[in-house]
N, C-alpha and C. Protein backbone atom coordinates (compact mmCIF):
# COMPACT_ATOMS: atom_id res chain seq x y z
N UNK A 1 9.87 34.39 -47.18
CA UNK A 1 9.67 35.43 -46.18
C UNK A 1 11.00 35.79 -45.54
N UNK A 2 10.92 37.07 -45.65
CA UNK A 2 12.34 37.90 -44.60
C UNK A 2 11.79 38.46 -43.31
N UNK A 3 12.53 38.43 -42.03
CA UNK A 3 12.24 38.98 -40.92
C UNK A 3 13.46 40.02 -40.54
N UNK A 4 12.91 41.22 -40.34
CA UNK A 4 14.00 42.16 -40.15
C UNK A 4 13.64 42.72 -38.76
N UNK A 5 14.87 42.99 -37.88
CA UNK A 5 15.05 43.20 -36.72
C UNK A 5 15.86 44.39 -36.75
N UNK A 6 15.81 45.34 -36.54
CA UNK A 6 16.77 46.94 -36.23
C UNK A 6 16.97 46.90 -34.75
N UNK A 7 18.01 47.36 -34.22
CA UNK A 7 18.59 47.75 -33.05
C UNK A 7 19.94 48.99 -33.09
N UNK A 8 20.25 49.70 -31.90
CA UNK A 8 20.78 50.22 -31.76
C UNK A 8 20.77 51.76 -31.82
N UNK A 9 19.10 51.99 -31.51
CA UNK A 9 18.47 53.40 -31.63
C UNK A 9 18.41 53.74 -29.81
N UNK A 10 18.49 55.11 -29.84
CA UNK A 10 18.83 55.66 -28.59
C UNK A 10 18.08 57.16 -28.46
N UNK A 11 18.58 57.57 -27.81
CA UNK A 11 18.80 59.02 -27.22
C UNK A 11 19.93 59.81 -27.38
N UNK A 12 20.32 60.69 -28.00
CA UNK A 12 21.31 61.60 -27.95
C UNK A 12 21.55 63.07 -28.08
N UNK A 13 22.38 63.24 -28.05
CA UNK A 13 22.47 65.03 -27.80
C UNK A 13 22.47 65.41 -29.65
N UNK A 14 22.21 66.50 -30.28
CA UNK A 14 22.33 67.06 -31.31
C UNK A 14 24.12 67.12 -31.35
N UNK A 15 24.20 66.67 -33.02
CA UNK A 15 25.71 66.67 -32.89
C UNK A 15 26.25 65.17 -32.29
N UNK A 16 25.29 64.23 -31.88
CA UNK A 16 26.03 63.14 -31.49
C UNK A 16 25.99 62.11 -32.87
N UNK A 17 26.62 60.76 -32.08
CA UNK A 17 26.18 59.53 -33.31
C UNK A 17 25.57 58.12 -32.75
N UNK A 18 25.16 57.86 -33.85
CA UNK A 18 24.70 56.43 -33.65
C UNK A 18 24.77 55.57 -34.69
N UNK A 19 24.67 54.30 -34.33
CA UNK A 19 24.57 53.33 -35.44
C UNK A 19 23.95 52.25 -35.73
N UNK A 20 22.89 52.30 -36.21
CA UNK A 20 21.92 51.18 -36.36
C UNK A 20 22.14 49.85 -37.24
N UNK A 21 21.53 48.99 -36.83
CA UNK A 21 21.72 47.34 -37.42
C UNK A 21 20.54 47.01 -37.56
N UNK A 22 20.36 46.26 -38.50
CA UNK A 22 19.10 45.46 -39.20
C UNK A 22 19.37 43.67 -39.18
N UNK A 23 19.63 43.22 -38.78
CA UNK A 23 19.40 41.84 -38.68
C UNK A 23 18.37 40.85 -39.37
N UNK A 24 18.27 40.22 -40.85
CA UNK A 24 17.72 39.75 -41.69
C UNK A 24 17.76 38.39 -41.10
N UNK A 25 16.67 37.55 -41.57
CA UNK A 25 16.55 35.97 -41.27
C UNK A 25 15.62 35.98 -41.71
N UNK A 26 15.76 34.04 -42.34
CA UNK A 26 14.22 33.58 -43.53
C UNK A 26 15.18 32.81 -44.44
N UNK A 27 14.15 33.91 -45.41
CA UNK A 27 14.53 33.65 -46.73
C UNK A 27 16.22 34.39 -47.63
N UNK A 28 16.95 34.32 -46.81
CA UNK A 28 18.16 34.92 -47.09
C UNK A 28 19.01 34.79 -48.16
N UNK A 29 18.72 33.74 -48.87
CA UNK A 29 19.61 33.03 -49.83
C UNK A 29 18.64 34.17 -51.41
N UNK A 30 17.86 34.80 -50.89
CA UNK A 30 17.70 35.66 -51.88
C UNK A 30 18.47 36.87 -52.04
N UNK A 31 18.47 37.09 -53.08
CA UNK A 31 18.65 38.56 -53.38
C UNK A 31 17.80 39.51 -52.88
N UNK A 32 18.50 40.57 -52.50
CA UNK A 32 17.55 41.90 -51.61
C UNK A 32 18.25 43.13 -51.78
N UNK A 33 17.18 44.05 -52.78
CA UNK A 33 18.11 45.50 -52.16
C UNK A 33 17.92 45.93 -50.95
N UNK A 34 18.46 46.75 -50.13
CA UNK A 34 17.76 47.13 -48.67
C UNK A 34 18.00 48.55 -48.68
N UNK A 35 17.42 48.92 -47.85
CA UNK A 35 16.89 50.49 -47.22
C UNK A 35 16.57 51.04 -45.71
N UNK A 36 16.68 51.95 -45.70
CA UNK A 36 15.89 52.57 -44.55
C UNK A 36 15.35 53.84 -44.27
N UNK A 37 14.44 53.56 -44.18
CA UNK A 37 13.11 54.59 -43.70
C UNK A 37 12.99 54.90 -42.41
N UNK A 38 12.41 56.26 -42.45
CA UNK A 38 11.87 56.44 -40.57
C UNK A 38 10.54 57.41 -41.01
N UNK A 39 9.71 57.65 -39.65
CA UNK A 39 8.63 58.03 -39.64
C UNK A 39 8.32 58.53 -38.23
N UNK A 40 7.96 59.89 -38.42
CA UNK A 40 7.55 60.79 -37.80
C UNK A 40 6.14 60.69 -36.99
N UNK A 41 5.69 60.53 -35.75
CA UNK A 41 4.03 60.47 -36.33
C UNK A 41 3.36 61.64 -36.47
N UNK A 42 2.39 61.00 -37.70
CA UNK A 42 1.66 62.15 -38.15
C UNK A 42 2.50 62.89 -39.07
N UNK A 43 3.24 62.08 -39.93
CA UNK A 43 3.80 62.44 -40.62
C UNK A 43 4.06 60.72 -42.07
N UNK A 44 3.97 61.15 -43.36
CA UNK A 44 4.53 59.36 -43.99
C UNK A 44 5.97 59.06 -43.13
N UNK A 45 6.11 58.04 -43.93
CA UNK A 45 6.92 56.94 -43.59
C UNK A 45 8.16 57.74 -45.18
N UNK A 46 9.39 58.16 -44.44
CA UNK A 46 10.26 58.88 -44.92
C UNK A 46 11.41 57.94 -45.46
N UNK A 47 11.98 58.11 -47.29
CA UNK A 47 13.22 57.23 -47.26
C UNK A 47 14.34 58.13 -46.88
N UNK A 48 15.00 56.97 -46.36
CA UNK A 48 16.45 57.71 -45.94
C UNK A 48 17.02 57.25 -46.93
N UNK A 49 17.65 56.02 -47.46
CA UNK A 49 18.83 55.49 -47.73
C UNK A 49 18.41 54.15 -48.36
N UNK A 50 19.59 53.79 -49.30
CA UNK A 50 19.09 52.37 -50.27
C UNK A 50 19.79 52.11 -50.46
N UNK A 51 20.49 50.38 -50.90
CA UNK A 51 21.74 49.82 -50.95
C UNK A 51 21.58 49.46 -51.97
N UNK A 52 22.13 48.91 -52.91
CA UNK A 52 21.82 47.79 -54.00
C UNK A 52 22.36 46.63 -53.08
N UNK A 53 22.01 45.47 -54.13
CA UNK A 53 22.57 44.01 -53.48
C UNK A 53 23.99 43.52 -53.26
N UNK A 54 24.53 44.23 -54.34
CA UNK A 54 25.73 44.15 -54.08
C UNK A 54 26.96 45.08 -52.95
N UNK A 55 25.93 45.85 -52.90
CA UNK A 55 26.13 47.22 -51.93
C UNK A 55 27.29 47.97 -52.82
N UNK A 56 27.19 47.97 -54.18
CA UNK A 56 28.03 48.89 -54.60
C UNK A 56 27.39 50.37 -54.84
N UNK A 57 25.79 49.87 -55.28
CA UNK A 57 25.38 51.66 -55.30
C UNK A 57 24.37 52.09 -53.83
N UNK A 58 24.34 53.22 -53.72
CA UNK A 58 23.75 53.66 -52.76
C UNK A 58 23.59 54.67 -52.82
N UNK A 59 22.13 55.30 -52.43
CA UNK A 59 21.69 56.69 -52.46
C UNK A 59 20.72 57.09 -51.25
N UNK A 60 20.96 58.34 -51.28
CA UNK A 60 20.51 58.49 -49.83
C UNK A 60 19.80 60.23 -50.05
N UNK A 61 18.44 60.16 -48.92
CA UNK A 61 17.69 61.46 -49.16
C UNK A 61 18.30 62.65 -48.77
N UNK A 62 18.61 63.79 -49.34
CA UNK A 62 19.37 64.82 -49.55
C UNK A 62 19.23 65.62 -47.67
N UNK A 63 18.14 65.43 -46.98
CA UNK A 63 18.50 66.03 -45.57
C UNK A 63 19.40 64.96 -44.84
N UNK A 64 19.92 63.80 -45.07
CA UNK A 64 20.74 62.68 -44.46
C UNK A 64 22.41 62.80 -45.13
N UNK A 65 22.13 63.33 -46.42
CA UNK A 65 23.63 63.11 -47.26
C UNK A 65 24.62 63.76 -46.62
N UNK A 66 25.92 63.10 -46.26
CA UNK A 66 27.25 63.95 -46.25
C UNK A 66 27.22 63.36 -44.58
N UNK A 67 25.54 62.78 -43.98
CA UNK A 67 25.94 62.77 -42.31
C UNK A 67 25.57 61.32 -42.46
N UNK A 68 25.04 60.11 -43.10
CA UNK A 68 24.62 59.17 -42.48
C UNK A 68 24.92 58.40 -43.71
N UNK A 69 25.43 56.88 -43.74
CA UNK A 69 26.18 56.30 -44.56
C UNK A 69 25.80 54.82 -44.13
N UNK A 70 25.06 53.91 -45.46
CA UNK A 70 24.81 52.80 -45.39
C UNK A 70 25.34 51.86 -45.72
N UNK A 71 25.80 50.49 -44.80
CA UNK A 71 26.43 49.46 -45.53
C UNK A 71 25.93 48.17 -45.02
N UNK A 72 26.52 47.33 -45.83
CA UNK A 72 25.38 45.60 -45.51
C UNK A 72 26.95 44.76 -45.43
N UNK A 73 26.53 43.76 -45.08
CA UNK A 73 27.60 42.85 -44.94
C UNK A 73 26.65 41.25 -45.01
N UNK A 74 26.76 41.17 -46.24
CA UNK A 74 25.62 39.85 -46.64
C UNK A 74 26.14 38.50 -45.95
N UNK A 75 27.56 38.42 -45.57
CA UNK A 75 27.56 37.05 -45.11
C UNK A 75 27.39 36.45 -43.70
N UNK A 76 26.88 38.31 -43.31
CA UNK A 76 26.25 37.95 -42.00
C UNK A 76 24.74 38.29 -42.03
N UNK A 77 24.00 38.56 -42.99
CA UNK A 77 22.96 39.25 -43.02
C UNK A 77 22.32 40.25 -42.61
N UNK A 78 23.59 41.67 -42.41
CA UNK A 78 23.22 42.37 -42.00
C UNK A 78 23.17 43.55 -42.63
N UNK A 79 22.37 44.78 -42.08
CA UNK A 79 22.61 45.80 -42.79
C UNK A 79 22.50 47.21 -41.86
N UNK A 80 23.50 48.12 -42.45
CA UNK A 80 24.02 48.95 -40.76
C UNK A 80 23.44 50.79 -41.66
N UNK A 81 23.22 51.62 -40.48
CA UNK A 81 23.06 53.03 -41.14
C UNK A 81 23.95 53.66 -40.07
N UNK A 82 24.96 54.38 -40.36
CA UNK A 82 25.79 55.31 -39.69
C UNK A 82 25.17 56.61 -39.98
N UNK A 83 25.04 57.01 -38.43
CA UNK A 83 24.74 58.65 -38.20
C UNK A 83 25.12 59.34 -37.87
N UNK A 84 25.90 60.43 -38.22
CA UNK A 84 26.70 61.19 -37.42
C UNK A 84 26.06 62.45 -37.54
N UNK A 85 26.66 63.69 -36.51
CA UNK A 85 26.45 65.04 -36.76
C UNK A 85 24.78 64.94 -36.46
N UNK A 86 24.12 64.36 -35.94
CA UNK A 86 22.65 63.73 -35.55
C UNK A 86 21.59 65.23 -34.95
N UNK A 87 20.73 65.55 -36.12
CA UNK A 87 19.73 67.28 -35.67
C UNK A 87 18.44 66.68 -35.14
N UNK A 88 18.23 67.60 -34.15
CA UNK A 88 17.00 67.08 -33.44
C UNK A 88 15.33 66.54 -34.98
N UNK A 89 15.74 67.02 -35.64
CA UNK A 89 14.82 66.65 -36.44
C UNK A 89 14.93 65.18 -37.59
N UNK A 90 16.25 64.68 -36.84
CA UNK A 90 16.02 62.95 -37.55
C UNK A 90 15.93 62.16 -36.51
N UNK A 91 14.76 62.71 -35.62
CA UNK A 91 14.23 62.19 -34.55
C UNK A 91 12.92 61.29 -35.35
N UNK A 92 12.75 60.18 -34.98
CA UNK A 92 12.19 59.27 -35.91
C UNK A 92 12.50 57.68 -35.40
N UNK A 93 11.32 56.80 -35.80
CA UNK A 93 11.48 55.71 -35.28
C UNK A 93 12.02 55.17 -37.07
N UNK A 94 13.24 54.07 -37.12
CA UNK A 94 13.93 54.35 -38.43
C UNK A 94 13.69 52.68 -38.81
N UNK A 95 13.20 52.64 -39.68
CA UNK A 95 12.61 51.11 -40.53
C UNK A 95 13.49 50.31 -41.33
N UNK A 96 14.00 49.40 -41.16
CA UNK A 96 15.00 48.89 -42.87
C UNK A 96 13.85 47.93 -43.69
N UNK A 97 14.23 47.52 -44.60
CA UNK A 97 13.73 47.00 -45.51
C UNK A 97 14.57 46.36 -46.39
N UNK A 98 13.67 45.41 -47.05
CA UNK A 98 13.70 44.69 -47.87
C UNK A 98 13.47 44.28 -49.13
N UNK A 99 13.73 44.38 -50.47
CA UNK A 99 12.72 44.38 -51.90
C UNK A 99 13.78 44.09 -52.32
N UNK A 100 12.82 42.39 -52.82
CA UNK A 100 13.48 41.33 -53.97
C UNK A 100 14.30 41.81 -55.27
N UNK A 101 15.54 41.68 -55.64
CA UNK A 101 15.90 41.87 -56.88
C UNK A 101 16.52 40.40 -57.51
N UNK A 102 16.79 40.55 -59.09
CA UNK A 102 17.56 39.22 -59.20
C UNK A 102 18.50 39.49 -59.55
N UNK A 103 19.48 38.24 -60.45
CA UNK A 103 20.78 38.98 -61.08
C UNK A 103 20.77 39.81 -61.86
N UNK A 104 19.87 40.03 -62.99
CA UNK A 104 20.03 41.33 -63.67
C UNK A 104 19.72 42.46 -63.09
N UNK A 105 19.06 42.76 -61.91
CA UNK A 105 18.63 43.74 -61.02
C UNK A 105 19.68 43.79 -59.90
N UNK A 106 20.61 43.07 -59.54
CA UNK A 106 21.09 43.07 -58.49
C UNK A 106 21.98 44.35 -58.12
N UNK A 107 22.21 45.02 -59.40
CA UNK A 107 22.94 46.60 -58.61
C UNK A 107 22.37 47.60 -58.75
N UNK A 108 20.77 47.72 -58.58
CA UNK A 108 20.11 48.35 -58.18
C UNK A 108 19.59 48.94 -56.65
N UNK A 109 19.36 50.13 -56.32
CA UNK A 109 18.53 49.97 -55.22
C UNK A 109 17.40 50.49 -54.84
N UNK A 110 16.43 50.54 -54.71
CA UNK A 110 15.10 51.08 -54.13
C UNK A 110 14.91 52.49 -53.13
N UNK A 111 13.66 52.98 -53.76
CA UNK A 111 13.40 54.38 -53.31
C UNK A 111 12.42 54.87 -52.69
N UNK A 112 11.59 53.37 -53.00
CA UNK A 112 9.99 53.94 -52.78
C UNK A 112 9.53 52.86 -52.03
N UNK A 113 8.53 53.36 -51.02
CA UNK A 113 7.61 52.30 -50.33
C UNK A 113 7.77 51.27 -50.92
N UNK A 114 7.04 51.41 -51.91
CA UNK A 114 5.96 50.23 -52.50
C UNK A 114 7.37 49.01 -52.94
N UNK A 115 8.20 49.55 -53.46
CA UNK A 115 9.45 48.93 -53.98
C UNK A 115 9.95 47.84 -52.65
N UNK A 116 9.24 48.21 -51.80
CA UNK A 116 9.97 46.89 -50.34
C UNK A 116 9.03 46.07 -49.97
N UNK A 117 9.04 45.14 -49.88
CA UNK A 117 8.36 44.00 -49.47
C UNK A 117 8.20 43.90 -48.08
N UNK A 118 9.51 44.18 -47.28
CA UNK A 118 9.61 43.30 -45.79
C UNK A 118 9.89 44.45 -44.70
N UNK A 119 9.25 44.34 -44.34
CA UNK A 119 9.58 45.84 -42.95
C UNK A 119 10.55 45.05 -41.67
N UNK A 120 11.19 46.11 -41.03
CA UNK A 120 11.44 45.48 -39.66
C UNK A 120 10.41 46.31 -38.77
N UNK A 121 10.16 46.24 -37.32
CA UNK A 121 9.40 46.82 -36.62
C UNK A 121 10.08 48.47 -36.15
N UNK A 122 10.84 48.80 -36.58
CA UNK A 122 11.47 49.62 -36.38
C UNK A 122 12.24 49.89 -34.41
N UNK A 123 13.15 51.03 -34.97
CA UNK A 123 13.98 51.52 -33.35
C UNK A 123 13.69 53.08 -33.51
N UNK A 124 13.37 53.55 -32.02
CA UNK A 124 13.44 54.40 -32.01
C UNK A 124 14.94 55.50 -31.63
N UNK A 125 15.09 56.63 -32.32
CA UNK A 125 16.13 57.38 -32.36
C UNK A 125 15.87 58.49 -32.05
N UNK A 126 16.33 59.03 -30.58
CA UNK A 126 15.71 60.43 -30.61
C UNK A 126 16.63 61.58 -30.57
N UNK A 127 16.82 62.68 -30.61
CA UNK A 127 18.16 63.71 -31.03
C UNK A 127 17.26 64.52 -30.04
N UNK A 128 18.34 65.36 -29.16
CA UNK A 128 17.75 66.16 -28.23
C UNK A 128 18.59 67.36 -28.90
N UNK A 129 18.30 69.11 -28.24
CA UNK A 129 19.19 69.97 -28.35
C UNK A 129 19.41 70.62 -27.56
């Protein structure tokens, strides 16, 4: 079992930034691609962004690209989403995740729900204009 913790969601003006952290603990000594999602309500549960394990590949959903940039730093167990240039509409409470890979999978990363195992409870992020 992984426990994921996000922090560092706020309030800000359109055009501002922020930067969120995911904080992993457990089962760590595994392999994990990670991600992050947010969700609207009354709306699914949206991907933003996916790391591989090694954090060499990464892809990210085409309304986020060019403004928000993901990176992990495994020997602290963490994993961060930079936001910049921030539109009232990636207003969203924003999820990271978790889904097992091994070594032959390890420079992969995940796209889809179902592909993550471990949620954090999410932070909320709100963009004003």
């Amino acid at each position: 079992q992984v426990q994921l913790v996000e922090s560092g969601g706020g309030s800000v003006q359109a055009g501002g930034s922020l930067r969120l952290s995911c904080t992993a603990s457990g089962r760590t000594d595994r392999m994990y691609a990670m991600g992050w999602f947010r969700r609207v309500p009354g709306k699914e549960r949206e991907f933003v962004a996916g790391i591989s394990w090694n954090g060499i590949k990464r892809t990210y959903a085409d309304s986020v690209k060019g403004r928000f940039t993901i990176s992990r730093d495994n020997s602290k167990n963490m994993l961060y989403l930079e936001m910049r240039n921030l539109k009232p509409e990636d207003t969203a409470v924003y999820h990271c995740a978790a889904g097992p890979v091994d070594r032959s999978t390890g420079g992969i990363y995940y796209t889809e729900i179902y592909e993550y195992d471990y949620w954090g409870q999410g932070t909320q992020v709100t963009v004003s204009s």
